[in-house]
Protein backbone atom coordinates (compact mmCIF):
# COMPACT_ATOMS: atom_id res chain seq x y z
CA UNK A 1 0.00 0.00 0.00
CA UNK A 2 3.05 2.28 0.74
CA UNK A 3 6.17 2.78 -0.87
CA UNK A 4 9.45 3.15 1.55
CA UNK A 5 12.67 4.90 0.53
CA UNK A 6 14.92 6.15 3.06
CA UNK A 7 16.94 8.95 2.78
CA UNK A 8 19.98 10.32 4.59
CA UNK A 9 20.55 13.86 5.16
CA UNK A 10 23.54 15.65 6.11
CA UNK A 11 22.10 19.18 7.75
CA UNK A 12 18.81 17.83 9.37
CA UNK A 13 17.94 21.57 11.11
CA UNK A 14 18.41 22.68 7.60
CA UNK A 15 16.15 19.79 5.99
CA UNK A 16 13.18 20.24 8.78
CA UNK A 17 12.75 23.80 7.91
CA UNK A 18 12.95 23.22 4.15
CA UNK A 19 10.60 20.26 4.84
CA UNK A 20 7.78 22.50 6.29
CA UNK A 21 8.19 25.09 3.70
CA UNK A 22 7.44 22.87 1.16
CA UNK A 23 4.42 21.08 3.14
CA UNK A 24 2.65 24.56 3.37
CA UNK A 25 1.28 23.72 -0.31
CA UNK A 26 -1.17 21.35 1.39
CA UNK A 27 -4.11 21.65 2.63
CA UNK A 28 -3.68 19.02 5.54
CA UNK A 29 -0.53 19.15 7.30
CA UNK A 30 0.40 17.62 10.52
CA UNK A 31 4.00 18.07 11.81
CA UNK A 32 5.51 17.01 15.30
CA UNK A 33 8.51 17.50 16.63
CA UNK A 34 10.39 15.86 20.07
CA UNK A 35 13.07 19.03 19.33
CA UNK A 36 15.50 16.25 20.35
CA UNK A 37 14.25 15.89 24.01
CA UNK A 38 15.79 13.53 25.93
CA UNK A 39 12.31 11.23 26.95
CA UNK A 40 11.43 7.55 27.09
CA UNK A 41 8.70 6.52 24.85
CA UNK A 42 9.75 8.51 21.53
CA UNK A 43 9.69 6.49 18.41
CA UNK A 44 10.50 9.17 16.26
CA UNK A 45 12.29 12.79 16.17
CA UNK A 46 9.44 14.20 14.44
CA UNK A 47 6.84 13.16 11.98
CA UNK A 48 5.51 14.80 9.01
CA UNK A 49 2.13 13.96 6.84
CA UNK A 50 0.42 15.79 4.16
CA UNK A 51 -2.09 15.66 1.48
CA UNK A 52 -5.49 13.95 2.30
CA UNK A 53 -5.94 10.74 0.26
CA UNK A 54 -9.13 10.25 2.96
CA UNK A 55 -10.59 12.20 6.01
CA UNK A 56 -13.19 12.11 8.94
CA UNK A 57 -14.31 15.14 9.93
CA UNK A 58 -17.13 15.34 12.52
CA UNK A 59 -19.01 16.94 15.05
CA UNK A 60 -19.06 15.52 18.67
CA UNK A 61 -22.23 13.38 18.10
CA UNK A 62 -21.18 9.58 18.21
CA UNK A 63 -17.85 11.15 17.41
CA UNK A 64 -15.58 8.35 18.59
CA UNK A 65 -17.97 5.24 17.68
CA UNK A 66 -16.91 7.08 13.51
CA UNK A 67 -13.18 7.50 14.46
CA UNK A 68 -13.47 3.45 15.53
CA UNK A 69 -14.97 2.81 12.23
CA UNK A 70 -12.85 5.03 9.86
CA UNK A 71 -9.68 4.16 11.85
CA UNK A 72 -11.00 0.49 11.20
CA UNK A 73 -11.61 0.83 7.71
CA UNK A 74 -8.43 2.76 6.73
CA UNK A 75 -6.20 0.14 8.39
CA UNK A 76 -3.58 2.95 7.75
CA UNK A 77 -1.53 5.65 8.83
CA UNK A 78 -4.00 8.14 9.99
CA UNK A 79 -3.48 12.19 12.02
CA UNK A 80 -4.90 14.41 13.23
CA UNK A 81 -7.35 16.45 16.33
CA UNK A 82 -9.29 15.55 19.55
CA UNK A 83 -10.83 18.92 20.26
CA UNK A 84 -12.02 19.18 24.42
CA UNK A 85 -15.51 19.15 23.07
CA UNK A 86 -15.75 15.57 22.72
CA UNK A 87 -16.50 15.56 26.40
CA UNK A 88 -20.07 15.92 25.20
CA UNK A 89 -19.46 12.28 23.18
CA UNK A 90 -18.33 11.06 26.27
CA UNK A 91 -20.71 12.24 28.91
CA UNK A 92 -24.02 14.17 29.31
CA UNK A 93 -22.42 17.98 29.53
CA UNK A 94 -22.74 20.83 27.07
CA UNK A 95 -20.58 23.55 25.21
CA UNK A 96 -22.06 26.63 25.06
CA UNK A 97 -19.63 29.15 25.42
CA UNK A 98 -18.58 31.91 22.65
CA UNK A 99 -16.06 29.86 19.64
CA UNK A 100 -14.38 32.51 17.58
CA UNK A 101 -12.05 29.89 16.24
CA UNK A 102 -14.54 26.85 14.59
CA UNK A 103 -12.53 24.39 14.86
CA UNK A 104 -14.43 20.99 13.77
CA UNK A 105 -14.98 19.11 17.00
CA UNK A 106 -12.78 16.22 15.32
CA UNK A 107 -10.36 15.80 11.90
CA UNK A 108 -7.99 12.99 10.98
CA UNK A 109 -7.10 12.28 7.36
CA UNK A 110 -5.56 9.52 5.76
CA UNK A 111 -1.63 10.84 4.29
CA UNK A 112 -0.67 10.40 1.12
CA UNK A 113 2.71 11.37 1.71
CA UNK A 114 4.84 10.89 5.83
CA UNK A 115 8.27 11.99 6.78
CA UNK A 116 9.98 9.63 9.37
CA UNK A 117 12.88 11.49 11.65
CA UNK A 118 14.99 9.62 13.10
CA UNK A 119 18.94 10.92 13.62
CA UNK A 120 20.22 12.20 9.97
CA UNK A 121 17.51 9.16 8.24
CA UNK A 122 14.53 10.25 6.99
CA UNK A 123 12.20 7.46 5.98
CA UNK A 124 9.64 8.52 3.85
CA UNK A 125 6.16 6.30 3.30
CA UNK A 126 4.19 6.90 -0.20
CA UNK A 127 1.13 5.93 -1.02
CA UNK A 128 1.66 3.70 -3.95
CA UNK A 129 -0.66 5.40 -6.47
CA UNK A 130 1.98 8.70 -6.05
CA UNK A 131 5.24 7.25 -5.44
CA UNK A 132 6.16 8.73 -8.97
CA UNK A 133 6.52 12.09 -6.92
CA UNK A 134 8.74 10.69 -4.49
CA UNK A 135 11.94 12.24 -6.47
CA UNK A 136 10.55 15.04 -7.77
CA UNK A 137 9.44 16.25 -4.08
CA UNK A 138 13.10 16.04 -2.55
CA UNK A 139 14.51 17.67 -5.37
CA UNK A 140 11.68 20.47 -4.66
CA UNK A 141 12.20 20.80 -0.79
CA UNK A 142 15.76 21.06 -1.62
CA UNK A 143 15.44 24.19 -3.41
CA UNK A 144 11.89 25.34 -2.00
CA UNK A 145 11.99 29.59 -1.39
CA UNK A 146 11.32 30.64 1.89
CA UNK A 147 9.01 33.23 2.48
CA UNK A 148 10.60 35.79 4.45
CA UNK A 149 7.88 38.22 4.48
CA UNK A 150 7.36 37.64 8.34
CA UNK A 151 4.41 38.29 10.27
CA UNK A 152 2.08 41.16 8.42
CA UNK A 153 2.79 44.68 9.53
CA UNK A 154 -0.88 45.19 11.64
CA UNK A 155 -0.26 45.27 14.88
CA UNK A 156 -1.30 42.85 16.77
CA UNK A 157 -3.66 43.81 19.90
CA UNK A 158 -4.12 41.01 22.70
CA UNK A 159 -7.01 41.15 24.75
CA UNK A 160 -8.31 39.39 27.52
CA UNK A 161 -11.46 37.43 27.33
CA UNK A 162 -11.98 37.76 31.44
CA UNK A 163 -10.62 40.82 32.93
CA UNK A 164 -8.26 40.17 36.26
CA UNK A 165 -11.25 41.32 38.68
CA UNK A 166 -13.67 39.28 37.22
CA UNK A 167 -11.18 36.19 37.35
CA UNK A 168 -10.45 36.52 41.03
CA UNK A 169 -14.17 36.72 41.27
CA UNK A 170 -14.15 33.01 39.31
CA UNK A 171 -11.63 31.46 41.18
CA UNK A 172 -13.43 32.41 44.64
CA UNK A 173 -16.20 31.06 43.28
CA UNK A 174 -14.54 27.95 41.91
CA UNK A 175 -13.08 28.15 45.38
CA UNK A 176 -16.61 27.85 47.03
CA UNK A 177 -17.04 24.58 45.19
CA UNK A 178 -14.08 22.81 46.24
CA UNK A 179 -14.87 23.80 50.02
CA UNK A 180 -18.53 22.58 49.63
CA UNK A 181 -17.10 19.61 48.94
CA UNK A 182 -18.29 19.36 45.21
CA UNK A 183 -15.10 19.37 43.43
CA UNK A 184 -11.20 18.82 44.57
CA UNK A 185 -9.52 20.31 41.94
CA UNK A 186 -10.54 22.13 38.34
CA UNK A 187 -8.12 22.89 35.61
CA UNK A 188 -9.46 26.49 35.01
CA UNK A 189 -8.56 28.26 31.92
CA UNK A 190 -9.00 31.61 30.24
CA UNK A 191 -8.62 32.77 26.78
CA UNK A 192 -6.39 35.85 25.51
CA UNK A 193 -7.19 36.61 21.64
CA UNK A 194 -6.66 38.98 18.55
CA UNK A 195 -8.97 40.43 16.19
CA UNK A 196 -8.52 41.22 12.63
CA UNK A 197 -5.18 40.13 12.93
CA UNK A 198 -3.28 38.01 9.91
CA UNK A 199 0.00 36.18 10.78
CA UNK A 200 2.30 34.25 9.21
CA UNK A 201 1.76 30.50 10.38
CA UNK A 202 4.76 28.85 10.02
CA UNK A 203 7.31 31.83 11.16
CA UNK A 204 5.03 32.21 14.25
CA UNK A 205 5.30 28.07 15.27
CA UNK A 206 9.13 28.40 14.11
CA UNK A 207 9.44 31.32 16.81
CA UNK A 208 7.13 29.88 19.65
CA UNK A 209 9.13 26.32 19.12
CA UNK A 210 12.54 28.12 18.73
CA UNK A 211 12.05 29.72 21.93
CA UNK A 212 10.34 26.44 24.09
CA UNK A 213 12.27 23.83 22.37
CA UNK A 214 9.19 21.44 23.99
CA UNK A 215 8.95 17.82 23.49
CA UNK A 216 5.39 17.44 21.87
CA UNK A 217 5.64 20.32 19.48
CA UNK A 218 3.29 20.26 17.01
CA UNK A 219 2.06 22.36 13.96
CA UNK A 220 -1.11 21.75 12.04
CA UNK A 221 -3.15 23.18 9.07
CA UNK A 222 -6.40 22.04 7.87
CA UNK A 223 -6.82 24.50 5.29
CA UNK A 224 -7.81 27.81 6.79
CA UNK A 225 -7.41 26.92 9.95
CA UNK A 226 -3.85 26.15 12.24
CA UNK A 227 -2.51 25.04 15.72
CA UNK A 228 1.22 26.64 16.33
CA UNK A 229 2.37 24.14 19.61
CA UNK A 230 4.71 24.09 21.79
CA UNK A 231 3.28 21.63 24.27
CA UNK A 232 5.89 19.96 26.65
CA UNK A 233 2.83 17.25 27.41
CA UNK A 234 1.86 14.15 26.20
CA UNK A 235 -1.42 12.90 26.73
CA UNK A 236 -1.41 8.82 26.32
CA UNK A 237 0.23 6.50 24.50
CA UNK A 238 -0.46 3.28 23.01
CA UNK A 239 2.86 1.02 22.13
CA UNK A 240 1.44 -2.83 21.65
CA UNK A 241 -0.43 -3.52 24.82
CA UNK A 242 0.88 -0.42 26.91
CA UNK A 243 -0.50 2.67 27.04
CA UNK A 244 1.56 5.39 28.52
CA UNK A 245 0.29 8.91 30.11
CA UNK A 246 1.99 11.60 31.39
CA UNK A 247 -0.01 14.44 33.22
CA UNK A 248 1.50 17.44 34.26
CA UNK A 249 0.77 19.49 37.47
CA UNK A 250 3.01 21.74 38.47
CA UNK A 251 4.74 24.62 37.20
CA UNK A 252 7.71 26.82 38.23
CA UNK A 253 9.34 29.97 36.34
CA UNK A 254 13.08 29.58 34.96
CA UNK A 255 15.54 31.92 36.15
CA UNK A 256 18.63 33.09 34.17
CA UNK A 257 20.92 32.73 37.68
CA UNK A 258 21.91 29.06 37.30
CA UNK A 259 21.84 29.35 41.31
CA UNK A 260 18.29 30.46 41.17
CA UNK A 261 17.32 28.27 38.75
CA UNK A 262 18.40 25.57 40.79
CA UNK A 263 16.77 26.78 43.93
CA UNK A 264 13.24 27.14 41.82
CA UNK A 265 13.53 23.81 40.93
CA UNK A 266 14.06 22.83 44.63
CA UNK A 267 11.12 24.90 45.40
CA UNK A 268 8.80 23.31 43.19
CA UNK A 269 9.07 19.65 44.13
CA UNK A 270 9.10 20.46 47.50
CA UNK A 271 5.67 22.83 47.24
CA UNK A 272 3.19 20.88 48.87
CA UNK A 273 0.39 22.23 46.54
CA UNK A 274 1.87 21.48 43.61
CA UNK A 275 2.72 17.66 44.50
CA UNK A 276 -0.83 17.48 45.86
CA UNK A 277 -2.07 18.75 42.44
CA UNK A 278 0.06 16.24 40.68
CA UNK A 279 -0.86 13.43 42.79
CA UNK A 280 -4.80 13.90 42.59
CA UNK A 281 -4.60 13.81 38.65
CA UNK A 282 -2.01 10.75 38.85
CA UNK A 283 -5.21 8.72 40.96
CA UNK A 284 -7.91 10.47 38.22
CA UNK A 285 -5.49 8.85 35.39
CA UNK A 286 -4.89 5.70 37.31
CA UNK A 287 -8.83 5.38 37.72
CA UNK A 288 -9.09 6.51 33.45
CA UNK A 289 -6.67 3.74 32.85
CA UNK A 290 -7.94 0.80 34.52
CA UNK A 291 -11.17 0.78 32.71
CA UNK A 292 -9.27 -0.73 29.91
CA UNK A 293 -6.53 -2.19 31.69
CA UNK A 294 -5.70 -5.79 32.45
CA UNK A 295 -6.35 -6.31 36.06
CA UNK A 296 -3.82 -5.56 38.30
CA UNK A 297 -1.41 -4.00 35.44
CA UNK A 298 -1.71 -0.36 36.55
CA UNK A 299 1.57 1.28 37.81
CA UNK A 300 2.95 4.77 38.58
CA UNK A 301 6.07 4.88 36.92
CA UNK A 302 6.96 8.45 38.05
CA UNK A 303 5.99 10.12 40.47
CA UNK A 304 6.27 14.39 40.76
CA UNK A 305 9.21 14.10 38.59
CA UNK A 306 10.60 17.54 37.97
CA UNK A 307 11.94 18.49 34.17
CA UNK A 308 12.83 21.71 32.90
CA UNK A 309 12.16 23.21 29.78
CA UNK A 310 13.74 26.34 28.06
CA UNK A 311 10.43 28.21 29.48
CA UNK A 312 9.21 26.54 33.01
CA UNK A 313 10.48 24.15 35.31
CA UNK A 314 7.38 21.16 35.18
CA UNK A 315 6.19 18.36 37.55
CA UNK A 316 5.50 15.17 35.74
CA UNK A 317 4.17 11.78 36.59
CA UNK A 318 4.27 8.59 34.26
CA UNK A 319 1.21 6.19 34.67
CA UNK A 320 0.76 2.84 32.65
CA UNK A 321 -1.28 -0.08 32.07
CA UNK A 322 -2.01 -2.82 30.08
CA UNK A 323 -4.66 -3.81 28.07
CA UNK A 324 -6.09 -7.08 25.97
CA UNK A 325 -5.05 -7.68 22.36
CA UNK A 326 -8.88 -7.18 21.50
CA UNK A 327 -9.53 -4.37 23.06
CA UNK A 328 -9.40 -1.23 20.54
CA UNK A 329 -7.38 1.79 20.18
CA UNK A 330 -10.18 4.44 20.11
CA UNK A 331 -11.44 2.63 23.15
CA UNK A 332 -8.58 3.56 25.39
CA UNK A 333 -8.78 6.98 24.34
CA UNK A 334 -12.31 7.35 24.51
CA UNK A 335 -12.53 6.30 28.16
CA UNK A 336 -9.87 8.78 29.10
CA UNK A 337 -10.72 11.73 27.19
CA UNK A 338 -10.53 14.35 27.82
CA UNK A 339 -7.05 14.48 29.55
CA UNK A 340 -7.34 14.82 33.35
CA UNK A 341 -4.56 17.13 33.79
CA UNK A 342 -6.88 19.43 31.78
CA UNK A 343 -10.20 18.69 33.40
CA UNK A 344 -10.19 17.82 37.23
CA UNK A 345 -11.55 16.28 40.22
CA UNK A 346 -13.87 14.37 40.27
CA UNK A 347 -13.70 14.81 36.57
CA UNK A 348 -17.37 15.22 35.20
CA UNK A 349 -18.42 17.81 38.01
CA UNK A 350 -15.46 19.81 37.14
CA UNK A 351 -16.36 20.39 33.56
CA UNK A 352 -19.87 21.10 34.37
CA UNK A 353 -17.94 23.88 36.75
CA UNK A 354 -15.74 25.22 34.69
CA UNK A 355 -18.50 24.86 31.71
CA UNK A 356 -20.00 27.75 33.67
CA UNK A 357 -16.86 30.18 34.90
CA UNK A 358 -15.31 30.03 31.61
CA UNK A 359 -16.01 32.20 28.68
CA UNK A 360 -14.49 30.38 25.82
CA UNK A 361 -15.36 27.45 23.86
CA UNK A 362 -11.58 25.35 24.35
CA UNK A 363 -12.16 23.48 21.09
CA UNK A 364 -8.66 22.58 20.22
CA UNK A 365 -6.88 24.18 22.96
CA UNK A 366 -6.50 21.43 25.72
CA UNK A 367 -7.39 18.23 23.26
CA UNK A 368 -4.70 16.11 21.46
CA UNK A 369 -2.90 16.18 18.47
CA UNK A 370 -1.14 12.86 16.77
CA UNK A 371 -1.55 9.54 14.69
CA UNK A 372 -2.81 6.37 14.72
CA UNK A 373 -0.26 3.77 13.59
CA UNK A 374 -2.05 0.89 10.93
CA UNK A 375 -1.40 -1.72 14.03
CA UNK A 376 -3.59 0.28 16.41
CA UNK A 377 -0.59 2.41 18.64
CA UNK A 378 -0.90 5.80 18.98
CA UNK A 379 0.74 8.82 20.22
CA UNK A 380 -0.80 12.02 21.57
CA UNK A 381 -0.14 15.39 22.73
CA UNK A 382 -2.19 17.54 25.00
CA UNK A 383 -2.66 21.05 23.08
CA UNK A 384 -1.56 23.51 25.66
CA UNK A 385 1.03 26.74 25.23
CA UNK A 386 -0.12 26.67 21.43
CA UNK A 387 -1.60 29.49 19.58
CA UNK A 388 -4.66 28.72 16.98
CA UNK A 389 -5.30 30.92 13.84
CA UNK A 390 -8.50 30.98 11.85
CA UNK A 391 -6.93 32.59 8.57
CA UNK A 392 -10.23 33.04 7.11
CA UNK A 393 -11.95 35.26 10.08
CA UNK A 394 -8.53 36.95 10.91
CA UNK A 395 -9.12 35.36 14.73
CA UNK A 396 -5.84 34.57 16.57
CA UNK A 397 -6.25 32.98 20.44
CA UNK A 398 -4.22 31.19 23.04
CA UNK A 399 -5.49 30.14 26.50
CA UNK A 400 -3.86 29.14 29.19
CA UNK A 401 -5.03 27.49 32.57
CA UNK A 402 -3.95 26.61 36.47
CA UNK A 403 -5.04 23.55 38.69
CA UNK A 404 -7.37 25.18 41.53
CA UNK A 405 -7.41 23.72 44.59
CA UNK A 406 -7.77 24.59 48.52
CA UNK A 407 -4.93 25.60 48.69
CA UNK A 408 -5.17 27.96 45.77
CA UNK A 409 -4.19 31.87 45.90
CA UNK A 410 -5.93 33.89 43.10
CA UNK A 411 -3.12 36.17 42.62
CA UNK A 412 -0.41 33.33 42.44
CA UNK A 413 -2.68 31.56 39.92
CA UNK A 414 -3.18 34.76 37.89
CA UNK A 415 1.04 34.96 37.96
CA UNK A 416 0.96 31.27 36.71
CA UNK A 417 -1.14 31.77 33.96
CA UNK A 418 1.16 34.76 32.88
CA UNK A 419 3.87 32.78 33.14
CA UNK A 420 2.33 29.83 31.05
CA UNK A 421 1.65 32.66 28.31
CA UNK A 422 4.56 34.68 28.22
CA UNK A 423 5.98 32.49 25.22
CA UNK A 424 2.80 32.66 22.70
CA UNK A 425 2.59 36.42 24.08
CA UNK A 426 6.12 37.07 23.00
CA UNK A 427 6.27 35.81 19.23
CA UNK A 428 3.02 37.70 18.59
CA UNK A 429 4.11 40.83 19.76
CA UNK A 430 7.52 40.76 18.79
């Protein structure tokens, strides 16, 4: 079904950025990138597809049961989006808040043409009906023209969709919750956006990743529309009959002062809050997991394991399981999803919470980006620190959220969420 040819390539920085140049012809284009992070699990450096041959694109209605079913039927390579609003697939809840982004709820397509990364080999998997093109397009990515013209010379105006008195009003209400005993913890997020404002895609995800350098970087087009990520999360695995996730709670600024740095590091896996974030979401996951699992087969791997990343020092915990041969690949990820490092405790009266504080349809922002292998594995990000562009109504947004729990301060989560922005803020205003 697919032709292989592997090729080896002296200047790989040089290739990847000629590589995405040439991909921006396409209507679909998935690209993600491990930016050489040191991390078990990878199978790849980064991954390119392009070019629908096939696609699902859907709604949330029965969304997974069609995923199953094309996924099935495709027996193939397939990437693409989770958006957050497949909660409503998954349980009886509701998105009603404003969407200036319109984002399908879900989109994978079926590649004609992927880009395997691994050290200076690239192997590169054809369909067979266009394998023809196979020499043709590396003698055009090696002499593709970059376009320099940058981002467009409007300025760009960020606003905020909740003023700062009206989110300390939230989080005391959110607050209220938790002490009444209805919640333990809520991943609450807010939404800062742009207007009338036209970017250039690819040099804005080239800055953002330039400047995070994250593991799960990831940037996507389906034609007018575009994700720009720099996630440093992934969201769950599937390698044979393990599946892998890897919540993060936890986050700490990075100081230039090596001796600083250091002592923020200290700080943060020390903070009781933070661990007791990290460990609430590590027993939501374990719980997510085991409804697929083999019994007894459920581990922590890691637990509050700090890492540090070119923007934040993170807290990270590594929870697996096992499953049957039989039991399916969507099926893991439906009884997971969404994420719980993006949702909260217990997990279906958070949303319904947060539902009602925030003002924003997520959409994209805090679902999953990746590929389904034609065995059934599957990798997946969790879309956070990533900007999304609707090129068609001019609408650029990021978001960016903190764990609330008792323990929570409403100015110190106000300084985290500037701290989780400061990256997406910077390449748009630069």
């Amino acid at each position: 079904m697919r032709t292989n040819y592997t090729h080896t390539v002296k200047n790989i920085v040089l290739f990847k950025q000629q590589l995405l140049h040439w991909a921006q012809q396409f209507d679909d284009v998935v690209w993600l990138d491990s930016n050489n992070y040191e991390q078990n699990y990878s199978n790849y450096d980064a991954v390119l597809a392009v070019d629908a041959f096939t696609c699902i694109q859907t709604d949330y209605l029965d969304a997974f049961g069609k995923l199953k079913e094309y996924q099935t039927l495709v027996n193939d390579w397939i990437f693409g989006y989770l958006t957050y609003d497949l909660k409503n697939a998954v349980e009886d809840l509701k998105s009603k808040n404003g969407d200036g982004l319109e984002f399908p709820d879900l989109y994978f397509f079926q590649p004609k043409k992927i880009f395997f990364f691994k050290g200076n080999q690239v192997e590169m998997r054809y369909l067979n009906m266009v394998d023809d093109e196979l020499e043709p397009d590396l003698e055009a990515i090696r002499n593709v023209e970059e376009d320099h013209h940058g981002n467009l010379p409007n300025e760009i105006k960020i606003k905020l969709r909740i003023p700062k008195d009206q989110y300390f009003e939230k989080i005391n209400t959110m607050l209220a919750h938790i002490h009444r005993g209805d919640i333990y913890e809520a991943n609450f997020c807010q939404e800062f956006y742009a207007e009338n404002t036209q970017i250039n895609p690819l040099e804005t995800y080239t800055k953002l990743n330039t400047i995070s350098n994250p593991p799960f970087a990831s940037f996507l087009k389906i034609q007018d529309k575009y994700l720009l990520s720099a996630s440093p999360e992934r969201y769950l695995k599937k390698q044979g009959d393990t599946i892998i996730s890897q919540p993060i709670k936890g986050t700490a600024k990075r100081s230039q002062n090596i001796e600083e740095d250091a002592q923020l590091k200290e700080a943060l896996l020390a903070n009781e809050k933070e661990r007791s974030e990290n460990i609430m979401i590590v027993d939501l996951v374990r719980n997510d997991l085991s409804k697929t699992a083999i019994k007894g087969s459920v581990e922590v791997e890691e637990l509050c394991k700090i890492y540090t990343f070119d923007q934040v020092h993170q807290m990270i915990s590594t929870v697996k399981s096992r499953i049957e041969p039989t039991t399916h690949a969507v099926d893991v990820i439906k009884s997971t999803f969404p994420m719980g490092s993006m949702t909260g405790a217990p997990k279906i009266s958070a949303m319904k919470i947060m539902e009602d504080l925030e003002e924003t349809k997520r959409g994209l922002y805090s679902g999953a980006v990746g590929y389904f292998s034609p065995t059934g594995d599957f990798d997946f990000n969790v879309v956070i620190r990533s900007i999304l562009y609707n090129e068609t109504k001019q609408y650029v947004s990021y978001s960016v959220g903190g764990a609330i729990t008792s323990k929570s301060d409403p100015l110190k989560e106000y300084e985290e969420c500037l701290v989780k922005a400061k990256a997406m803020r910077q390449v748009l205003e630069d």
